[in-house]
Protein backbone atom coordinates (compact mmCIF):
# COMPACT_ATOMS: atom_id res chain seq x y z
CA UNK A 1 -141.48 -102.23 -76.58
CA UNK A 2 -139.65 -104.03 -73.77
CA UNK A 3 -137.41 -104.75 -70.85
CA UNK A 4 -137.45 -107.52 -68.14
CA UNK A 5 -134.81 -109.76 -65.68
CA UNK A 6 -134.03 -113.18 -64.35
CA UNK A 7 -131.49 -116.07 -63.57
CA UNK A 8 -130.85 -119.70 -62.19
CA UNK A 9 -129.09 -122.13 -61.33
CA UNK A 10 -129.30 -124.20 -58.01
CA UNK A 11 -127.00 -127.79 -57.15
CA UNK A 12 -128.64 -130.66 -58.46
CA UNK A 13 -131.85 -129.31 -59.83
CA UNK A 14 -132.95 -131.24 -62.86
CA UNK A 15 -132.51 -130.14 -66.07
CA UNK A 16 -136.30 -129.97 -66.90
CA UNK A 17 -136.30 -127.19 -64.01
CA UNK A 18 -134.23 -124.90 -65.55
CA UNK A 19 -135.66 -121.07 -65.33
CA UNK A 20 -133.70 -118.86 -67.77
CA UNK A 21 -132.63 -115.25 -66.70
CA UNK A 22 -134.32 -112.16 -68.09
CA UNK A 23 -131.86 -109.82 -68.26
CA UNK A 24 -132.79 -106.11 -68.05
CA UNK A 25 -132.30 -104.96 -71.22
CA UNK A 26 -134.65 -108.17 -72.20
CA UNK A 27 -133.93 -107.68 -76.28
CA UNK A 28 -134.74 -111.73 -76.29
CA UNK A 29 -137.88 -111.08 -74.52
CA UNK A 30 -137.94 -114.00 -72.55
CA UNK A 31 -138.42 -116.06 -76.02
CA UNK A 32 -135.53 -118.34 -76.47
CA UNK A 33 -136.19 -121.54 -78.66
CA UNK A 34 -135.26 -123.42 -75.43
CA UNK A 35 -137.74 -121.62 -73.27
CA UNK A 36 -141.27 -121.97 -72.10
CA UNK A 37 -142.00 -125.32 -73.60
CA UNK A 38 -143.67 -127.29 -70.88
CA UNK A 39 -141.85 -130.54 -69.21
CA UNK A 40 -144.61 -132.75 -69.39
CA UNK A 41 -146.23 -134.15 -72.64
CA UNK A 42 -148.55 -132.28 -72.23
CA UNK A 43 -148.90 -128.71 -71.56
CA UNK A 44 -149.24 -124.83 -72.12
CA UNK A 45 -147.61 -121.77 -71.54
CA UNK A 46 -147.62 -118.00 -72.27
CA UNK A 47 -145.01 -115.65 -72.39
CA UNK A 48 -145.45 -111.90 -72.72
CA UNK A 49 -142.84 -109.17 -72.76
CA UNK A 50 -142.59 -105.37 -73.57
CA UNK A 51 -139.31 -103.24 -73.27
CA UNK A 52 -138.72 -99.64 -74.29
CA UNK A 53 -135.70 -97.52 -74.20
CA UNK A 54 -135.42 -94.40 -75.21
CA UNK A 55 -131.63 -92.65 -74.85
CA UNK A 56 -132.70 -88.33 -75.21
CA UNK A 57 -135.74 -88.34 -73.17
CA UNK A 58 -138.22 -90.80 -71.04
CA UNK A 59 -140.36 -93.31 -72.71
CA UNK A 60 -144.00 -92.10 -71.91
CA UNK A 61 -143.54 -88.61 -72.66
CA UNK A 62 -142.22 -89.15 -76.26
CA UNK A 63 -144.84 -88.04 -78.38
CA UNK A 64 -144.76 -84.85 -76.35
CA UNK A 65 -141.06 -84.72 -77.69
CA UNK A 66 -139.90 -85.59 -74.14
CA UNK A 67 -142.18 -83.60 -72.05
CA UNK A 68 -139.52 -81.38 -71.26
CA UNK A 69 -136.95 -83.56 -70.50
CA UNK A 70 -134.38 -83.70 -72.89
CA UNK A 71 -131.11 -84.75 -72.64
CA UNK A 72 -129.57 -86.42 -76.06
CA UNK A 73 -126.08 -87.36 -76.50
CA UNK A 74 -123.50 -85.66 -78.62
CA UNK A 75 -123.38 -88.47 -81.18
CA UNK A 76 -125.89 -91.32 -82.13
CA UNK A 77 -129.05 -91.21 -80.36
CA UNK A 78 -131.09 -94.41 -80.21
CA UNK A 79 -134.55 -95.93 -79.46
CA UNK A 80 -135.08 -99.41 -79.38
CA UNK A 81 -139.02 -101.43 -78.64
CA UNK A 82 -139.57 -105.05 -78.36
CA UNK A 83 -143.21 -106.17 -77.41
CA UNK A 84 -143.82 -110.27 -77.85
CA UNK A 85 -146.38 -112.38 -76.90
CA UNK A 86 -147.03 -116.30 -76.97
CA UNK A 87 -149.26 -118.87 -76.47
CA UNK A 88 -147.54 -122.15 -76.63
CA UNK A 89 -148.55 -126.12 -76.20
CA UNK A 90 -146.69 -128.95 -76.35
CA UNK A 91 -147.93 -131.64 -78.21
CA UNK A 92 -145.74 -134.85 -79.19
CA UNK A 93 -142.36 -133.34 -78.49
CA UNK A 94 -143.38 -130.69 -80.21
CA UNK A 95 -143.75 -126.54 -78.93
CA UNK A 96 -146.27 -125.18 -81.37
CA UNK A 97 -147.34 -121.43 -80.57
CA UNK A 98 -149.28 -118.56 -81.22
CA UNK A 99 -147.69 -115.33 -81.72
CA UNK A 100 -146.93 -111.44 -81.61
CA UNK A 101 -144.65 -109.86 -82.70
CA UNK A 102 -143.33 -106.15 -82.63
CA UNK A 103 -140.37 -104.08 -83.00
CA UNK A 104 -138.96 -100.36 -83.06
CA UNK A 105 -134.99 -99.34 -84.07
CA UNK A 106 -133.82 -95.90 -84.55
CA UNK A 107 -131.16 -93.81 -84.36
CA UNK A 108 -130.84 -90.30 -85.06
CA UNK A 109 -128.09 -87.39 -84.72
CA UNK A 110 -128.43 -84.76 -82.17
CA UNK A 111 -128.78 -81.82 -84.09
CA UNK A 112 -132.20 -83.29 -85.78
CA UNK A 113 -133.29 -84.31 -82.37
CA UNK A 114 -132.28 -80.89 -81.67
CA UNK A 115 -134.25 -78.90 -84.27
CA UNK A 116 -137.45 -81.32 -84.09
CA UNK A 117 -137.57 -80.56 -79.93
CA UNK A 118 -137.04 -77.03 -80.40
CA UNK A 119 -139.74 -76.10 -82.69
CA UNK A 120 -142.16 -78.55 -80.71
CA UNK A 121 -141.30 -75.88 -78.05
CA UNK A 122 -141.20 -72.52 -80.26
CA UNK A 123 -137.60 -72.00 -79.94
CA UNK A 124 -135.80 -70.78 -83.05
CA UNK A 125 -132.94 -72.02 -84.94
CA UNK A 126 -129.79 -70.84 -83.76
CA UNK A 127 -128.27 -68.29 -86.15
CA UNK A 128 -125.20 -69.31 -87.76
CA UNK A 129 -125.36 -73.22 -86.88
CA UNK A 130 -124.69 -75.99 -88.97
CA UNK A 131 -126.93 -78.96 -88.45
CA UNK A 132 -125.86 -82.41 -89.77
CA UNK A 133 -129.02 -84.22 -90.00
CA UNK A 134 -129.00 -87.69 -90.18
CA UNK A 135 -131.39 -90.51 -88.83
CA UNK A 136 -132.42 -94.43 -89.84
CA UNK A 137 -136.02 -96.08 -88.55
CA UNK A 138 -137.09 -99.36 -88.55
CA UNK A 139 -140.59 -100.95 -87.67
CA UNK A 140 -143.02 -103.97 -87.85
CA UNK A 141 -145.65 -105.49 -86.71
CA UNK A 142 -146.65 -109.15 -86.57
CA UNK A 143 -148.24 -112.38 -85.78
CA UNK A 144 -148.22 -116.03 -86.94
CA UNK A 145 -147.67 -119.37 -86.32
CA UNK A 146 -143.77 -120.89 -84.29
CA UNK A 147 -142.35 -124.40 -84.13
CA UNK A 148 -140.05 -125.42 -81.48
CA UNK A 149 -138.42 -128.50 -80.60
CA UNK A 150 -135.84 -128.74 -77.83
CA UNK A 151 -133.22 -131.58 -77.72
CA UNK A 152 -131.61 -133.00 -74.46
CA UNK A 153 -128.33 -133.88 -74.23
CA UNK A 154 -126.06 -135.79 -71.20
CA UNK A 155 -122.75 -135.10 -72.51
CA UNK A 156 -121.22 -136.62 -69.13
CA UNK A 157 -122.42 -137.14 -65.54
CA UNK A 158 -121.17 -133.66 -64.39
CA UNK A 159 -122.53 -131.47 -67.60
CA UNK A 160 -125.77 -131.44 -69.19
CA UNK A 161 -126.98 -129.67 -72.32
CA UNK A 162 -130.18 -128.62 -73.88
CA UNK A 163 -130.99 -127.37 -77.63
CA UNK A 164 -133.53 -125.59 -79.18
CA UNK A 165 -134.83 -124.93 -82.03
CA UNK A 166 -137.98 -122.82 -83.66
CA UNK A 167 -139.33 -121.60 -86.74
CA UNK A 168 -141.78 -118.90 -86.98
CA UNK A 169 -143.99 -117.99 -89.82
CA UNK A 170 -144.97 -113.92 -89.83
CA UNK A 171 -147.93 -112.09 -91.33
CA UNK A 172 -147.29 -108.66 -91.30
CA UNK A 173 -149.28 -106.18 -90.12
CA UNK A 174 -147.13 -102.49 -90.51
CA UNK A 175 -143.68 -102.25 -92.05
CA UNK A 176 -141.42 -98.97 -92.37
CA UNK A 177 -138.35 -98.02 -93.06
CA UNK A 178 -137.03 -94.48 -93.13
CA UNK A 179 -133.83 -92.89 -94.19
CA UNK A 180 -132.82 -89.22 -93.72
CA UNK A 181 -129.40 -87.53 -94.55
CA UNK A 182 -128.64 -84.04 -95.43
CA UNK A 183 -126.92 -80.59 -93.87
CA UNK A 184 -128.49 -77.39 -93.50
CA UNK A 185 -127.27 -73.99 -91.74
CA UNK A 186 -129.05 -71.67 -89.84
CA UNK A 187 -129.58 -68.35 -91.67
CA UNK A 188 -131.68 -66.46 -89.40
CA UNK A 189 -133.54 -67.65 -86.36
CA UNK A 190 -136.77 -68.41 -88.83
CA UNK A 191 -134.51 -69.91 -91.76
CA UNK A 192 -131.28 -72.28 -93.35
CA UNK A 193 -130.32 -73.87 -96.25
CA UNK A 194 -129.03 -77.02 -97.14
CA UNK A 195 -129.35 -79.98 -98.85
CA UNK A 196 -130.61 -83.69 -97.84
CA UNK A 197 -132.43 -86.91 -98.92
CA UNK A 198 -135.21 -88.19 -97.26
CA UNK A 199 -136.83 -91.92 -97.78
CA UNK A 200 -139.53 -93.27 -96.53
CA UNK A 201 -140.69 -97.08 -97.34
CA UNK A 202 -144.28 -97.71 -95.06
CA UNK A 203 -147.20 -99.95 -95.60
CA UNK A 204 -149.06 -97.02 -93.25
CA UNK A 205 -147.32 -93.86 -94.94
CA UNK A 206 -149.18 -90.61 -94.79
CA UNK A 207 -150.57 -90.38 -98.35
CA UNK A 208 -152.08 -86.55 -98.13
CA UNK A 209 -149.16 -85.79 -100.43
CA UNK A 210 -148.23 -88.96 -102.11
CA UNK A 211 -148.56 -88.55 -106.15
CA UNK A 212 -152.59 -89.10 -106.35
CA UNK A 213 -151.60 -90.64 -109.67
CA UNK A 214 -149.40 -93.81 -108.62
CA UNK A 215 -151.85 -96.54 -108.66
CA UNK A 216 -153.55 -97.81 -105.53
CA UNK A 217 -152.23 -100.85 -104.02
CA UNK A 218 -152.60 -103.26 -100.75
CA UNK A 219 -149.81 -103.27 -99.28
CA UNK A 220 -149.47 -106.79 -97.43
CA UNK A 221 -146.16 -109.14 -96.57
CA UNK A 222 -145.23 -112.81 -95.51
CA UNK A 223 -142.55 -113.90 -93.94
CA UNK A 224 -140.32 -116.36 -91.65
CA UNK A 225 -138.12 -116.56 -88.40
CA UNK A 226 -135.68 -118.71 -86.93
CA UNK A 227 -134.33 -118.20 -83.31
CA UNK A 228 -131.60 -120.74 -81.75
CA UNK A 229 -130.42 -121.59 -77.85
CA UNK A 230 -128.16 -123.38 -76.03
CA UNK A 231 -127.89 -124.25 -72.52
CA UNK A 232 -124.83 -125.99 -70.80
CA UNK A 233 -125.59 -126.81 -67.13
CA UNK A 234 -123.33 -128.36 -64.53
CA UNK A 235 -124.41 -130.46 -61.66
CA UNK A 236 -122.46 -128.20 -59.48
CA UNK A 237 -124.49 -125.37 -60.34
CA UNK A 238 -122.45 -123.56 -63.12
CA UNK A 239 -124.79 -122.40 -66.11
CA UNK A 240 -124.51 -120.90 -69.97
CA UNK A 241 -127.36 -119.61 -71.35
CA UNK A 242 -126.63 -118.73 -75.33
CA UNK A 243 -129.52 -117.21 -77.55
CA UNK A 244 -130.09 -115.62 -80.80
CA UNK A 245 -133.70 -114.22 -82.17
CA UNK A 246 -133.95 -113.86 -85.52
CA UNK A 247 -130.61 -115.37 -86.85
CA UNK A 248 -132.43 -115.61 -90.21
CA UNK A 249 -135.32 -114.04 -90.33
CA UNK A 250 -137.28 -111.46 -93.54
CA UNK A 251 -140.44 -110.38 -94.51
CA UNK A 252 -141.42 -110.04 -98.04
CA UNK A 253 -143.62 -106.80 -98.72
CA UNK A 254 -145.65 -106.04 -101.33
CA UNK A 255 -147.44 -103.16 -103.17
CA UNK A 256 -145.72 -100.73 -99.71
CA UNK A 257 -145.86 -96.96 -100.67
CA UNK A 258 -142.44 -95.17 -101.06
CA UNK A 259 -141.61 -91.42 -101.23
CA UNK A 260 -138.13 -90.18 -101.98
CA UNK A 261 -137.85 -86.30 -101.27
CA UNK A 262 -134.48 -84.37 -102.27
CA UNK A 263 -133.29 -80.75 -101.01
CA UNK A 264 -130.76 -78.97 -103.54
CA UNK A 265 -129.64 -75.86 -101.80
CA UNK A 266 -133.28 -74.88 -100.66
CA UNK A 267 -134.54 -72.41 -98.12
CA UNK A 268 -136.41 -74.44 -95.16
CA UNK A 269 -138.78 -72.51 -93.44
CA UNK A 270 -138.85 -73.16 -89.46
CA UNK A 271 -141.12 -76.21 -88.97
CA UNK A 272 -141.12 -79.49 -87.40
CA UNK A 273 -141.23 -80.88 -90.84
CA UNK A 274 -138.12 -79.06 -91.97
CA UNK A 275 -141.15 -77.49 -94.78
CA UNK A 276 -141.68 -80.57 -96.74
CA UNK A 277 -142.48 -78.47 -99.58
CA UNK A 278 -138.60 -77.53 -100.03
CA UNK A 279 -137.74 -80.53 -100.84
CA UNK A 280 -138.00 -80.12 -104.46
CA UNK A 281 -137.49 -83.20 -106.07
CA UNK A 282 -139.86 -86.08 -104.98
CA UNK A 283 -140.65 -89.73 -106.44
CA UNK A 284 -143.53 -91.29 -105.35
CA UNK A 285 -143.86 -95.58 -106.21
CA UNK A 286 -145.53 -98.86 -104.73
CA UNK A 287 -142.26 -101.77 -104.57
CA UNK A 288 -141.65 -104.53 -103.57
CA UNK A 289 -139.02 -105.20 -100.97
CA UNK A 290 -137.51 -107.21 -98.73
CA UNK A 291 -137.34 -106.22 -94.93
CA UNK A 292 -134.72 -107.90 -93.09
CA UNK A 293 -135.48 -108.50 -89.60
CA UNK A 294 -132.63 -107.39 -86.60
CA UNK A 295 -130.38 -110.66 -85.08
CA UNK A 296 -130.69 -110.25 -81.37
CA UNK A 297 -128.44 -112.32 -79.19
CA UNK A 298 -128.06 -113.01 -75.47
CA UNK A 299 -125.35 -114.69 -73.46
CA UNK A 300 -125.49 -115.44 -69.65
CA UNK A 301 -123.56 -117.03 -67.40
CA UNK A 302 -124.11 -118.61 -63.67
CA UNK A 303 -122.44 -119.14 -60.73
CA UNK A 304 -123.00 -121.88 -58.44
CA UNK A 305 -125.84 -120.76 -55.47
CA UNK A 306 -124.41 -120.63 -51.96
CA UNK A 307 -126.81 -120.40 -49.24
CA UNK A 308 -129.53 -119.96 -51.30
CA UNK A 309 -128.02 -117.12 -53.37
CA UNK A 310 -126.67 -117.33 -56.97
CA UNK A 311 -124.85 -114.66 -59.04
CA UNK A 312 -124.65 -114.01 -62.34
CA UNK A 313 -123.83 -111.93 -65.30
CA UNK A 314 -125.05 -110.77 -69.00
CA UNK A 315 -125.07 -109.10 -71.89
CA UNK A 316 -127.55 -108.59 -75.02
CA UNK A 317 -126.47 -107.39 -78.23
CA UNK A 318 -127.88 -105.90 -81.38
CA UNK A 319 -126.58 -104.02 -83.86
CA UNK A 320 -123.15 -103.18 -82.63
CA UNK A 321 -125.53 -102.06 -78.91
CA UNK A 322 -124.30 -104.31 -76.14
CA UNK A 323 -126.25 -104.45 -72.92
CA UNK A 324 -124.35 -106.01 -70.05
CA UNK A 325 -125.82 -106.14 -66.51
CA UNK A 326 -125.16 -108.10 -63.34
CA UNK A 327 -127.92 -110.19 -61.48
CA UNK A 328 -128.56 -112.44 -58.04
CA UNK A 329 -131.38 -114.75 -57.23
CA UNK A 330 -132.78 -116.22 -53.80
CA UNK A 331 -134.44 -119.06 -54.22
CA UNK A 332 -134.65 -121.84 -56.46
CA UNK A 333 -137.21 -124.52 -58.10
CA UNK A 334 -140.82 -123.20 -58.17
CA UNK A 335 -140.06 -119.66 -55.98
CA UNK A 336 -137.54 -117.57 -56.17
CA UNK A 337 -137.13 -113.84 -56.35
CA UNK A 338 -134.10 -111.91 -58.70
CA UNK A 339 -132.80 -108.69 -58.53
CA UNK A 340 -131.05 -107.10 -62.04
CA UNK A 341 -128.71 -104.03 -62.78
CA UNK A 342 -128.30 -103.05 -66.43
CA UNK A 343 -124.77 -101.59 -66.77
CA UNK A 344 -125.62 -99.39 -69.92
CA UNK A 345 -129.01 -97.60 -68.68
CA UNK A 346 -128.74 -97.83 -65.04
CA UNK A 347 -132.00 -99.63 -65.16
CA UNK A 348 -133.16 -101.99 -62.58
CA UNK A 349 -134.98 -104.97 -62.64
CA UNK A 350 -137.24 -106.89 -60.05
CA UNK A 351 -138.85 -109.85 -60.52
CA UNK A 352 -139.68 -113.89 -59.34
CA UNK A 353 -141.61 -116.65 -59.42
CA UNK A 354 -144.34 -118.24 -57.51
CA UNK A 355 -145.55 -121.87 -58.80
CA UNK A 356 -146.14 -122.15 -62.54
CA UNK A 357 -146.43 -117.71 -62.92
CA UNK A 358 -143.31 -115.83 -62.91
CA UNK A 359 -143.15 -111.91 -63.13
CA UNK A 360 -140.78 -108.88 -63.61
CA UNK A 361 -140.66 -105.17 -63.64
CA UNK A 362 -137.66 -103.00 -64.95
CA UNK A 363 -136.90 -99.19 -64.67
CA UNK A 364 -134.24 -96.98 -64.43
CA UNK A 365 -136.30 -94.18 -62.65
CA UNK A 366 -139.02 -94.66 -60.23
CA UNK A 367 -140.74 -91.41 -61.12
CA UNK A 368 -142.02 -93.09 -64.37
CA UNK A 369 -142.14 -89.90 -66.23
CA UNK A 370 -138.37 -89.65 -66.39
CA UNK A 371 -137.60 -93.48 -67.24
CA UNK A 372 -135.99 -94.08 -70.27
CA UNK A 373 -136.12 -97.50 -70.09
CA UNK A 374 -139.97 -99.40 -68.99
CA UNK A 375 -140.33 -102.96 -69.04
CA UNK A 376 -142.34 -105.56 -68.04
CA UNK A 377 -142.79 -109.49 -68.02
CA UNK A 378 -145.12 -112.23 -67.84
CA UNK A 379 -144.70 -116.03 -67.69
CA UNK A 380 -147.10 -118.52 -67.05
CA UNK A 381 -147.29 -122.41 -67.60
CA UNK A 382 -149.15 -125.64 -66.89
CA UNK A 383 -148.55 -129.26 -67.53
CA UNK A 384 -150.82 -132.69 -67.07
């Protein structure tokens, strides 16, 4: 999972110079097709981000169902993880690089939040409640091989352009996607009844009650990735930074363990399970499917620096999320430090860059047990 931060633009730098913002809500993770690809001929980078946000509770505590601290909204609750790492060298115009990749998206209503932090912390159902139930999960895990070339382009003596490009071709490691829908009401504090659908697609699904008698399989997938960016740059200092991760981009599983489980007016016994055993109807299969991974896209745009200081401002996007947040920088060429507010979370961001190693921090709480957002990243690079 992930979050980072950063900026530029400074008069009359060179093109080649250019150091992209991280914003704080970093859903690019620092991995535009333009981006860390050395200047030189020759040369090799790294790039490794990780940014988690969590909306009902803080991000370390959430296998402990929030630790306590629970605070979901009244609609759609969501999670979102990004973790990516690359090692990259340049070799005849060409980025080629070494990669990992993974990714979290859910969303949930508040009344299943509701009923699966209660019973973690033996409280009962409330007596006489209706609870819509509804929630969507995705998940994967990656690595593999990316291509990247970046073009140059001198539209005019006052503008200046750059274009990139990448391919990336994914071995899967873990896949899942989960479905739940249904409505139940509270009976008694110990009971309700109600109906729902539950599916669950996983290469790593629980089998201890998956139909012994579906036929064993390896569940295993390929797949590709391509990720665009454009920068437009002024001599006077005025910068667009335009990305998109994953503008086409699917995995193709195979042999992946499914279980469909249907409630028809059933009793559900008070568990954090909702007593799988009520859900009367079940199908059990190994399919084949096609997992389509999430666009991400990020727009920034730079003002000119005055006395060392630039400005700017942001926004990421993904799946009808937007993340906008404001950002200055001090600085400029090889150091610099940036400072980052995320608009949506409240989360903060800190980071700069010394030399050829660049660094960042975000948080929207300093006591780290009651962030819901954590991020960090790492940049390094070196040319001959």
């Amino acid at each position: 999972m992930r979050r980072g931060l950063f900026l530029s633009v400074v008069a009359g730098m060179a093109f080649g110079s250019y150091a992209a913002p991280t914003p704080a809500l970093d859903l690019t993770a620092g991995a535009g097709a333009a981006q860390n690809c050395p200047d030189a001929e020759y040369g090799i980078a790294f790039n490794a981000s990780v940014i988690a946000y969590l909306e009902p509770a803080p991000v370390v505590t959430v296998e402990s169902y929030g630790g306590g601290r629970y605070d979901p909204s009244m609609g759609s609750n969501s999670g979102i993880g990004i973790g990516f790492g690359e090692l990259t060298g340049k070799v005849s115009g060409l980025c080629v690089g070494l990669l990992f990749r993974a990714e979290y998206r859910a969303e949930a209503s508040k009344d299943l939040l509701d009923v699966l932090v209660s019973n973690h912390f033996g409280k009962p159902f409330d007596a006489g409640r209706t609870y819509g139930l509804w929630m969507s999960e995705y998940s994967f895990k990656a690595d593999g091989v990316r291509l990247r070339r970046v073009f140059d382009f001198n539209g005019s003596d006052e503008w200046s352009s750059k274009l990139g490009i990448s391919s990336s071709l994914l071995r899967a490691m873990e896949g899942q996607e989960d479905s739940l829908s249904g409505q139940v009401t509270a009976t008694s504090s110990s009971y309700a009844v109600g109906t729902g659908t539950w599916l669950q697609t996983a290469s790593n699904l629980n089998l201890a009650n998956f139909n012994p008698f579906v036929a064993p399989g390896n569940p295993s997938a390929y797949g590709f990735s391509t990720d665009f960016e454009w920068i437009l740059s002024s001599k006077a200092g005025w910068s667009m930074d335009m990305a998109v991760i994953d503008a086409l981009g699917r995995l193709y599983w195979k042999e992946v363990p499914r279980s469909l489980r249907t409630l028809n007016n059933a009793a559900i016994s008070y568990n954090s399970n909702f007593d799988r055993d009520a859900f009367i109807t079940g199908i059990d299969s190994r399919v084949s499917y096609t997992q389509e991974l999430t666009s991400k896209y990020h727009l920034m745009i730079a003002a000119p620096p005055m006395a060392k200081f630039s400005g700017y401002i942001e926004d990421d996007f993904v799946e009808g999320l937007h993340f906008p947040s404001l950002g200055a920088r001090y600085g400029g060429g090889a150091r610099f430090g940036e400072l980052n507010y995320d608009l949506r979370t409240k989360a903060v961001g800190v980071g700069g860059k010394i030399d050829g190693f660049r660094a960042a921090v975000t948080t929207n709480d300093l006591r780290i047990r009651n962030a819901t957002v954590l991020g960090l990243s790492l940049q390094a690079a070196h040319s001959w």
